[in-house]
Protein backbone atom coordinates (compact mmCIF):
# COMPACT_ATOMS: atom_id res chain seq x y z
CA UNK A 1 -13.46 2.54 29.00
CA UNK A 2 -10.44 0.50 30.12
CA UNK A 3 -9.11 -2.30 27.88
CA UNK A 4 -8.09 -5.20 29.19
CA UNK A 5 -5.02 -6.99 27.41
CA UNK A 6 -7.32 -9.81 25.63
CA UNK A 7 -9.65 -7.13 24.14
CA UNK A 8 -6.76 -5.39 22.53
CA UNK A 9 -5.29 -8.18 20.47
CA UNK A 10 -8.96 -9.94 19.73
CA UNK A 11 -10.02 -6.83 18.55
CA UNK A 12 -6.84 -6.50 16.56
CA UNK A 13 -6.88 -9.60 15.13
CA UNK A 14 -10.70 -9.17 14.45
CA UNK A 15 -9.79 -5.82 12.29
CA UNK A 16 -6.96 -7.75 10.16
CA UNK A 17 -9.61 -10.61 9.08
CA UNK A 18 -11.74 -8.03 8.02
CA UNK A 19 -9.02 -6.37 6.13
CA UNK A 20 -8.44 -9.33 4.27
CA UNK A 21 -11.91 -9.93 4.05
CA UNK A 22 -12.63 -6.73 2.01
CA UNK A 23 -9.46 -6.69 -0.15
CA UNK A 24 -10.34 -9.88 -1.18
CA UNK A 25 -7.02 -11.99 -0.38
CA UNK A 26 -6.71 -15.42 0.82
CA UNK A 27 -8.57 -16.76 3.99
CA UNK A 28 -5.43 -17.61 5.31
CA UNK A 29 -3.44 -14.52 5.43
CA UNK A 30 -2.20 -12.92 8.26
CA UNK A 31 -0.39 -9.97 9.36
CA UNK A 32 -0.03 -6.70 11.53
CA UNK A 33 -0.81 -3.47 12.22
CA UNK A 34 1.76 -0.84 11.60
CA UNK A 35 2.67 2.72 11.80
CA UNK A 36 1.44 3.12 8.06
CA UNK A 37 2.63 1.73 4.42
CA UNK A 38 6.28 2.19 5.03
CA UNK A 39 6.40 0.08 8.03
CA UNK A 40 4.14 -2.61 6.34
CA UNK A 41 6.16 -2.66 3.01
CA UNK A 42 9.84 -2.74 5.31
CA UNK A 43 7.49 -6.13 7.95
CA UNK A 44 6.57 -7.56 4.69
CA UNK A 45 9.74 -7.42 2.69
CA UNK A 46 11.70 -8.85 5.74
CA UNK A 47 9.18 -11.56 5.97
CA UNK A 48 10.40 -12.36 2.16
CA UNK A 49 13.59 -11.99 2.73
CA UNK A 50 13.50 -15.02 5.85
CA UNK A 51 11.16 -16.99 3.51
CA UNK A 52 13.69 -16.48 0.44
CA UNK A 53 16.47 -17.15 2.28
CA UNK A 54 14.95 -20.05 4.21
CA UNK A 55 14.41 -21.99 1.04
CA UNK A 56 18.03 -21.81 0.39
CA UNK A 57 19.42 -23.14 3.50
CA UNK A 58 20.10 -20.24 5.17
CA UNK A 59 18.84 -18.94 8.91
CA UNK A 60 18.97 -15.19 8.17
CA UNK A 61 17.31 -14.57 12.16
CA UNK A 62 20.47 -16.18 13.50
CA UNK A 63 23.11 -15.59 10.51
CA UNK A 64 22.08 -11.89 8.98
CA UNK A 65 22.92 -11.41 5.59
CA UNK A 66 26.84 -11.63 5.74
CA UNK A 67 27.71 -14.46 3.29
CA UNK A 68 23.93 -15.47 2.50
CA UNK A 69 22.70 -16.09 -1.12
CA UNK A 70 21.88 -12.91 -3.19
CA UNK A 71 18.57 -12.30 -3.55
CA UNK A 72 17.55 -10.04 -6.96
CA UNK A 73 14.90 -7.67 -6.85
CA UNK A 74 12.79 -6.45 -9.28
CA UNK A 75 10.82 -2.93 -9.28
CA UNK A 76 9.25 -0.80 -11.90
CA UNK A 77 10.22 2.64 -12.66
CA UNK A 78 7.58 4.17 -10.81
CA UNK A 79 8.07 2.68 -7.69
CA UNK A 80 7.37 4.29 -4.82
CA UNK A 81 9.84 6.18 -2.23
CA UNK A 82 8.70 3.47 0.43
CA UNK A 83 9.37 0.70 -1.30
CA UNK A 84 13.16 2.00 -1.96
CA UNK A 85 13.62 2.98 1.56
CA UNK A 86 12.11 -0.47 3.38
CA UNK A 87 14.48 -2.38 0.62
CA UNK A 88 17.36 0.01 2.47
CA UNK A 89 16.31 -0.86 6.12
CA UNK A 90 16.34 -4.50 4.91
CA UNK A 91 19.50 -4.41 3.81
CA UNK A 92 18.78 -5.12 -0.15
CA UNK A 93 20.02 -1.63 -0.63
CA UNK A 94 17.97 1.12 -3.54
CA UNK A 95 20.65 1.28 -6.24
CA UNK A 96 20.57 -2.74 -6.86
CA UNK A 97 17.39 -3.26 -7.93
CA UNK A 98 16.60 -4.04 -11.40
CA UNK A 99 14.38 -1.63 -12.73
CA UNK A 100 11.46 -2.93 -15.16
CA UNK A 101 9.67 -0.21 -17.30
CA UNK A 102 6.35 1.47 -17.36
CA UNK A 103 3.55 2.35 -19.84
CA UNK A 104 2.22 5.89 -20.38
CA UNK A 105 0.60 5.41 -17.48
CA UNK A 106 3.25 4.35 -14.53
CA UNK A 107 2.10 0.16 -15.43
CA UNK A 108 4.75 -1.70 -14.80
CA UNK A 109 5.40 -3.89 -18.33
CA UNK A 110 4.88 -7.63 -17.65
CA UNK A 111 6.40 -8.14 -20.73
CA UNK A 112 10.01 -6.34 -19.56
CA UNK A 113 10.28 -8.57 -16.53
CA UNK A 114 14.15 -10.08 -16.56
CA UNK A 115 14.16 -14.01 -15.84
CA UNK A 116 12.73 -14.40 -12.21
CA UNK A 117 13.95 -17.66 -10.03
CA UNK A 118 13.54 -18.79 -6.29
CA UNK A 119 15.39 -16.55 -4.84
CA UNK A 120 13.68 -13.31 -6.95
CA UNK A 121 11.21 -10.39 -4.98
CA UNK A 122 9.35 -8.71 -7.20
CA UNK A 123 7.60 -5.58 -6.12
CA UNK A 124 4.27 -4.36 -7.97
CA UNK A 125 1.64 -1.40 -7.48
CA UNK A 126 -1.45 -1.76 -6.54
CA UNK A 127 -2.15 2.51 -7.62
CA UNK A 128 0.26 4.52 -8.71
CA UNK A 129 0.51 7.75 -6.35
CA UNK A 130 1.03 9.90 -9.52
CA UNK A 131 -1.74 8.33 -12.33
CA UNK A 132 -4.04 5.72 -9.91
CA UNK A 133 -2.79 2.58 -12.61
CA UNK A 134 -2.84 -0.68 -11.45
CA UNK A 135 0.27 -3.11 -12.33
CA UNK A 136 -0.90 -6.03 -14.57
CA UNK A 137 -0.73 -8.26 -11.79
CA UNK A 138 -2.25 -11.31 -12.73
CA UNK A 139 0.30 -11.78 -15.46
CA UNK A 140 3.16 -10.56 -13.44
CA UNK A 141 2.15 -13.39 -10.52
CA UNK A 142 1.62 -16.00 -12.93
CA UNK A 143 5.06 -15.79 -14.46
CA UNK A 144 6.19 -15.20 -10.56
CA UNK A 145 4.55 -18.09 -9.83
CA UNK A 146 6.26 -20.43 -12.22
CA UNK A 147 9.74 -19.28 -11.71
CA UNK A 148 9.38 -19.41 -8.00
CA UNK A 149 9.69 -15.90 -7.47
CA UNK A 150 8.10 -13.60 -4.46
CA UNK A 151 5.56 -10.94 -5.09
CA UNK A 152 5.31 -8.33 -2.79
CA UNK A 153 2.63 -5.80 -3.62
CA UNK A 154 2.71 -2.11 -2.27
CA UNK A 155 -1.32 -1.11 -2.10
CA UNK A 156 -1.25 2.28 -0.02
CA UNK A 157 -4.89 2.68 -1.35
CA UNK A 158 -5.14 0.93 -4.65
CA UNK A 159 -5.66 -2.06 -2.90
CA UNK A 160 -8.91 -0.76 -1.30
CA UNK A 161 -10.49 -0.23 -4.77
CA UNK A 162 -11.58 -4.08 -4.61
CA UNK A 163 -14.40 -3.07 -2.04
CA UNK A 164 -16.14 -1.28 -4.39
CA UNK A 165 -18.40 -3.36 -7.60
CA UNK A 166 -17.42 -0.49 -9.86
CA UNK A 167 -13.85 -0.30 -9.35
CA UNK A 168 -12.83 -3.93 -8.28
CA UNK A 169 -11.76 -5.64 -11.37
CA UNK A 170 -8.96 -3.08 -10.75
CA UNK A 171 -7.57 -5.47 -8.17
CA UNK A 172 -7.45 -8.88 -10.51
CA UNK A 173 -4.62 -10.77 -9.57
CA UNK A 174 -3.56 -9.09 -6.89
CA UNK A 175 -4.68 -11.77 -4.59
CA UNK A 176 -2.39 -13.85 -5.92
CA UNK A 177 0.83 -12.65 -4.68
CA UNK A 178 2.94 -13.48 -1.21
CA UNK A 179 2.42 -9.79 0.85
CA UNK A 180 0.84 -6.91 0.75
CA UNK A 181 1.14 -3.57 2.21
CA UNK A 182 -1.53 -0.92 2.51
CA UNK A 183 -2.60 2.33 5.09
CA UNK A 184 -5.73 2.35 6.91
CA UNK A 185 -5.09 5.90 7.20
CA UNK A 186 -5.74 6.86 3.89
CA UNK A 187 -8.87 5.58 1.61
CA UNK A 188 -10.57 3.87 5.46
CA UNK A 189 -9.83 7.41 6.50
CA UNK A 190 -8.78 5.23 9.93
CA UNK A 191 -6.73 7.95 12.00
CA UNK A 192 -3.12 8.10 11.97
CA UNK A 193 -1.16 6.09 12.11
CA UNK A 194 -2.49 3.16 10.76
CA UNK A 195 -0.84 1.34 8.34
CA UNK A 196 -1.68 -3.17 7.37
CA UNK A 197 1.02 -5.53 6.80
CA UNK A 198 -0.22 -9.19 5.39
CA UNK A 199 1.26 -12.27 4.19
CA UNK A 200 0.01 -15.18 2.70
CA UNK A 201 1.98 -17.35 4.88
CA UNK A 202 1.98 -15.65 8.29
CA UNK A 203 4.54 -18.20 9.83
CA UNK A 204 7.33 -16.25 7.60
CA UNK A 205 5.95 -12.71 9.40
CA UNK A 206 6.49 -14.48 12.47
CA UNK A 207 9.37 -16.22 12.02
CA UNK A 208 11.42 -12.56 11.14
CA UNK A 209 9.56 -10.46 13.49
CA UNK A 210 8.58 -12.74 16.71
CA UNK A 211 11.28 -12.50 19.56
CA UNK A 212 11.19 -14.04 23.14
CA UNK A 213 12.20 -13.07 26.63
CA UNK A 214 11.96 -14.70 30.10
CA UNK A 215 9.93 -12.03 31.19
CA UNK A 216 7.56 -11.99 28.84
CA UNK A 217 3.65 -13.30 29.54
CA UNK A 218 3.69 -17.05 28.89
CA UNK A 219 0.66 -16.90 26.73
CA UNK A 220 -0.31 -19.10 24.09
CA UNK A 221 -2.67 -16.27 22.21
CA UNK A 222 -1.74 -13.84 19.82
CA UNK A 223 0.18 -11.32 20.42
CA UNK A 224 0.46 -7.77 17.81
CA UNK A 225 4.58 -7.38 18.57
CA UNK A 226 4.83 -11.06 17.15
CA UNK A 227 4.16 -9.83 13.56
CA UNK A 228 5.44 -6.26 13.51
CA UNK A 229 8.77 -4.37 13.90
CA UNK A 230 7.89 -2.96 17.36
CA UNK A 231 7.71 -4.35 21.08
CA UNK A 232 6.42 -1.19 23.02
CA UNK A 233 3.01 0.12 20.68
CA UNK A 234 0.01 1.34 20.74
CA UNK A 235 -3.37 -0.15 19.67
CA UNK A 236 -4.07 0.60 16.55
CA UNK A 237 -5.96 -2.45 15.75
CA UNK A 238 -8.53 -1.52 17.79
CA UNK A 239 -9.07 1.86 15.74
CA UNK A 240 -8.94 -0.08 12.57
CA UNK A 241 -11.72 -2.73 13.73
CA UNK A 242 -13.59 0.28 14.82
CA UNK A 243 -13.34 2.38 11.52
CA UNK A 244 -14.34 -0.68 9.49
CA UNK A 245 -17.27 -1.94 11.93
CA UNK A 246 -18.58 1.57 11.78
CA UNK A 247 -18.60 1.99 8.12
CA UNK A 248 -19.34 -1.44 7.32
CA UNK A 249 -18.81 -2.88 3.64
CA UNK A 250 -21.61 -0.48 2.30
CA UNK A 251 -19.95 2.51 3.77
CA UNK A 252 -16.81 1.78 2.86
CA UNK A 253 -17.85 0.83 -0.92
CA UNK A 254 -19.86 4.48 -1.14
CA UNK A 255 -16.62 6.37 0.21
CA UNK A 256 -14.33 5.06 -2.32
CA UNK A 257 -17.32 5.80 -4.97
CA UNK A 258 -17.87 8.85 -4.21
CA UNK A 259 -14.24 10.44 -4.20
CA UNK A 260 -13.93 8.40 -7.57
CA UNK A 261 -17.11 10.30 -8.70
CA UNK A 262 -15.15 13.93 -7.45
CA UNK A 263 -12.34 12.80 -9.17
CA UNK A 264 -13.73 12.48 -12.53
CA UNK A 265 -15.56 15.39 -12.07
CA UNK A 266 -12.23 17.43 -11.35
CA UNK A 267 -10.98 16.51 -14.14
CA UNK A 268 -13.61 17.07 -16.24
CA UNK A 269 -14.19 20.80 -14.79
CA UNK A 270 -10.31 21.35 -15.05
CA UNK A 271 -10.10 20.21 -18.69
CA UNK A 272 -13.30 22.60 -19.89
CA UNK A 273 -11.80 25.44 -19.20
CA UNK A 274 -8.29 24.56 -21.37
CA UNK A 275 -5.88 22.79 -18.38
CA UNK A 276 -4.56 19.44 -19.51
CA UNK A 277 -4.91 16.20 -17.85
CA UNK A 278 -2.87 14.02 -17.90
CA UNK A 279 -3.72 10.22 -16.25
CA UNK A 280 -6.33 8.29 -16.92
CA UNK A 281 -9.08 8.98 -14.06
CA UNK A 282 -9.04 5.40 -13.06
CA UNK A 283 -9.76 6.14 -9.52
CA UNK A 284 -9.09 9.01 -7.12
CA UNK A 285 -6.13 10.47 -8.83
CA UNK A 286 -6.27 13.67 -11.07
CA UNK A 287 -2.95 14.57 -12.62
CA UNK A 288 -3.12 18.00 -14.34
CA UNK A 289 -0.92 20.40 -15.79
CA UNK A 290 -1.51 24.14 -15.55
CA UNK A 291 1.40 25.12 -18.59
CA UNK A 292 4.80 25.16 -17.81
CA UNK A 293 6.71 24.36 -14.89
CA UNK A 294 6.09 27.45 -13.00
CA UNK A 295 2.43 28.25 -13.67
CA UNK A 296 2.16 24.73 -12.10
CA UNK A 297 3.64 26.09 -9.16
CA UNK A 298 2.13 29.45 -8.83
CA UNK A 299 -0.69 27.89 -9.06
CA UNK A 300 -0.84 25.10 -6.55
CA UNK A 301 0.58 27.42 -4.34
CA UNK A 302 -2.49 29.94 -5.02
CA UNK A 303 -5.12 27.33 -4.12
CA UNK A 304 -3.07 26.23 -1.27
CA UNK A 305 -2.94 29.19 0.52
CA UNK A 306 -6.80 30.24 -0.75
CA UNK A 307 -7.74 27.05 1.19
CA UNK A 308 -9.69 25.68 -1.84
CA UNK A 309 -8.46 22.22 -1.49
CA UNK A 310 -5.55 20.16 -0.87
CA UNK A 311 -2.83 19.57 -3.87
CA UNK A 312 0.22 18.73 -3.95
CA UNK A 313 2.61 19.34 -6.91
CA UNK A 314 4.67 16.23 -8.04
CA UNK A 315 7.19 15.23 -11.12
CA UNK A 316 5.61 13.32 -14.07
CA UNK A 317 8.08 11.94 -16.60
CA UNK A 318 10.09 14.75 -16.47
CA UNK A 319 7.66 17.67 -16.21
CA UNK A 320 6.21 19.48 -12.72
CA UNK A 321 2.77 18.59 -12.78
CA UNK A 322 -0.23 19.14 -9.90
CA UNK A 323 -1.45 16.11 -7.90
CA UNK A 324 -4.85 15.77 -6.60
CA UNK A 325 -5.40 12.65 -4.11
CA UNK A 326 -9.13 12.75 -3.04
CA UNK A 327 -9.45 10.30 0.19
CA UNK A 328 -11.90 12.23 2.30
CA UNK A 329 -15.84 12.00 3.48
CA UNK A 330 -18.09 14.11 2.27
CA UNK A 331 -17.60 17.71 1.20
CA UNK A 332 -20.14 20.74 0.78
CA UNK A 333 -21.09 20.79 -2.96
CA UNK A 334 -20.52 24.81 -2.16
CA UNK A 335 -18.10 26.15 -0.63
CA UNK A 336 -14.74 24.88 0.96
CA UNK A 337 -15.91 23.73 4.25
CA UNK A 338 -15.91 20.23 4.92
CA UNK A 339 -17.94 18.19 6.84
CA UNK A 340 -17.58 14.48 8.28
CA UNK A 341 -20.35 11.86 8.74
């Protein structure tokens, strides 16, 4: 089948209202389609960064950053590699930030947020990659809110929860910040690379990423470069319309159910024969400990190699612990052989 260039962005745009759609955010969002969650959390932070410095007086398109008004940033202890390395491309820098602390759980603590103001981003979780918590947004936002601050929230799959009845009160008050960030490539099990950039005010996406040339089409529609980082892409909108169309909201809702449902299970299989867990199973994320730091090892390294399942080994307030992300479709209740539907 050949495309031509109106399908391609219709059908793009067509996938990012049913994004927002699904994660529940504001009708009036808008956004991009990315490369995955680093891309959409470096497009969304420069889209706070124009709006922030826009409010004080300053052009950062035309001026950059040399001599502009500081902007503080706020980030939890558990936040994500991403998130430090798009606050690097951006020019905020990693070591800056003011860090906020976290529960027993990786929740950032609303009630250690420093004074926010106007010219404050604060960036929450939407799922911890470690533990699955959720960041008490809806008190974070409302103090953002009054103080005039940003919130930026980095939802790699968390975000995805609010499809689901069971799991969506996970999601309160995350519609309520300014961006969001989150991979179609992981929970949607869209194909790489596919990661979602959204704002609530898409004229500040557009004003930091939209660029002109003489050559360019003089069209009046939308165009997919005019809200992400890059000019010459592919389209990956078209995939994500397609993955979502094809599930539907049913599908989607029973995938994110059912590897919830294998998660608790894990756990609860891992913990009756003696290994301790260590998260609460709030969604897809089992966080065990096999003894000490090299058991741990030995042993994710056994089932790696035995082809049992995927797991990854991580670090968990100081201690080597074994990660299990499930984001897949269904798997053979025996055996180790998958199969997709």
């Amino acid at each position: 089948m050949l495309w031509t260039q109106p399908y391609v962005p219709g059908r793009s745009a067509t996938g990012i209202r049913r994004v927002i759609e699904v994660l529940g955010l504001p009708s009036g969002c808008g956004g991009g389609v990315v490369t995955g969650c680093t891309m959409a959390n470096f497009s969304a932070i420069t889209a706070a960064r124009y709006a922030l410095l826009e409010r004080a007086g300053w052009d950062v398109v035309s001026k950059g950053l040399y001599g502009a008004p500081e902007i503080k940033v706020v980030v939890s202890d558990e936040v994500h590699a991403s998130v430090l390395k798009a606050l690097s491309l951006v020019g905020f820098g990693r070591d800056r930030v003011r860090r906020v602390p976290v529960d027993g759980q990786g929740r950032m603590r609303s009630d250690a947020l420093p004074p926010l103001d106007k010219m404050t981003l604060v960036c929450i979780q939407a799922g911890n990659v470690n533990t699955g918590a959720f960041d008490p947004a809806a008190e974070i936002c409302r103090e953002a809110r009054q103080a005039g601050a940003w919130v930026h929230v980095d939802g790699a799959f968390g975000l995805w929860a609010h499809v689901s009845p069971s799991y969506q009160h996970l999601t309160h008050g995350f519609e309520q910040a300014d961006s969001w960030a989150t991979d179609g490539h992981k929970w949607p099990n869209v194909g790489y690379d596919c990661g979602i950039v959204l704002v609530r005010e898409p004229k500040h996406l557009w004003a930091a990423m939209n660029v002109s040339a003489a050559y360019f089409p003089d069209d009046k529609g939308r165009e997919p470069f005019q809200y992400t980082p890059e000019l010459s892409r592919r389209a990956r909108g078209v995939e994500l319309w397609a993955a979502l169309r094809s599930l539907g909201r049913e599908g989607l809702a029973d995938l994110i159910e059912r590897t919830c449902r294998y998660a608790r299970r894990m756990a609860k299989d891992l913990q009756s024969v003696g290994y301790e867990i260590l998260n609460e199973v709030v969604i897809n994320q089992v966080l065990v400990s096999f003894g000490s730091p090299e058991k741990t090892k030995a042993v994710i390294s056994r089932v790696q190699e035995e082809s049992i399942c995927w797991c990854g080994g991580t670090e968990w307030q100081g201690s080597h612990e074994d990660q299990h992300l499930l984001l897949g479709y269904r798997r053979a209740r025996h055996g180790n052989q998958s199969r997709r539907h």
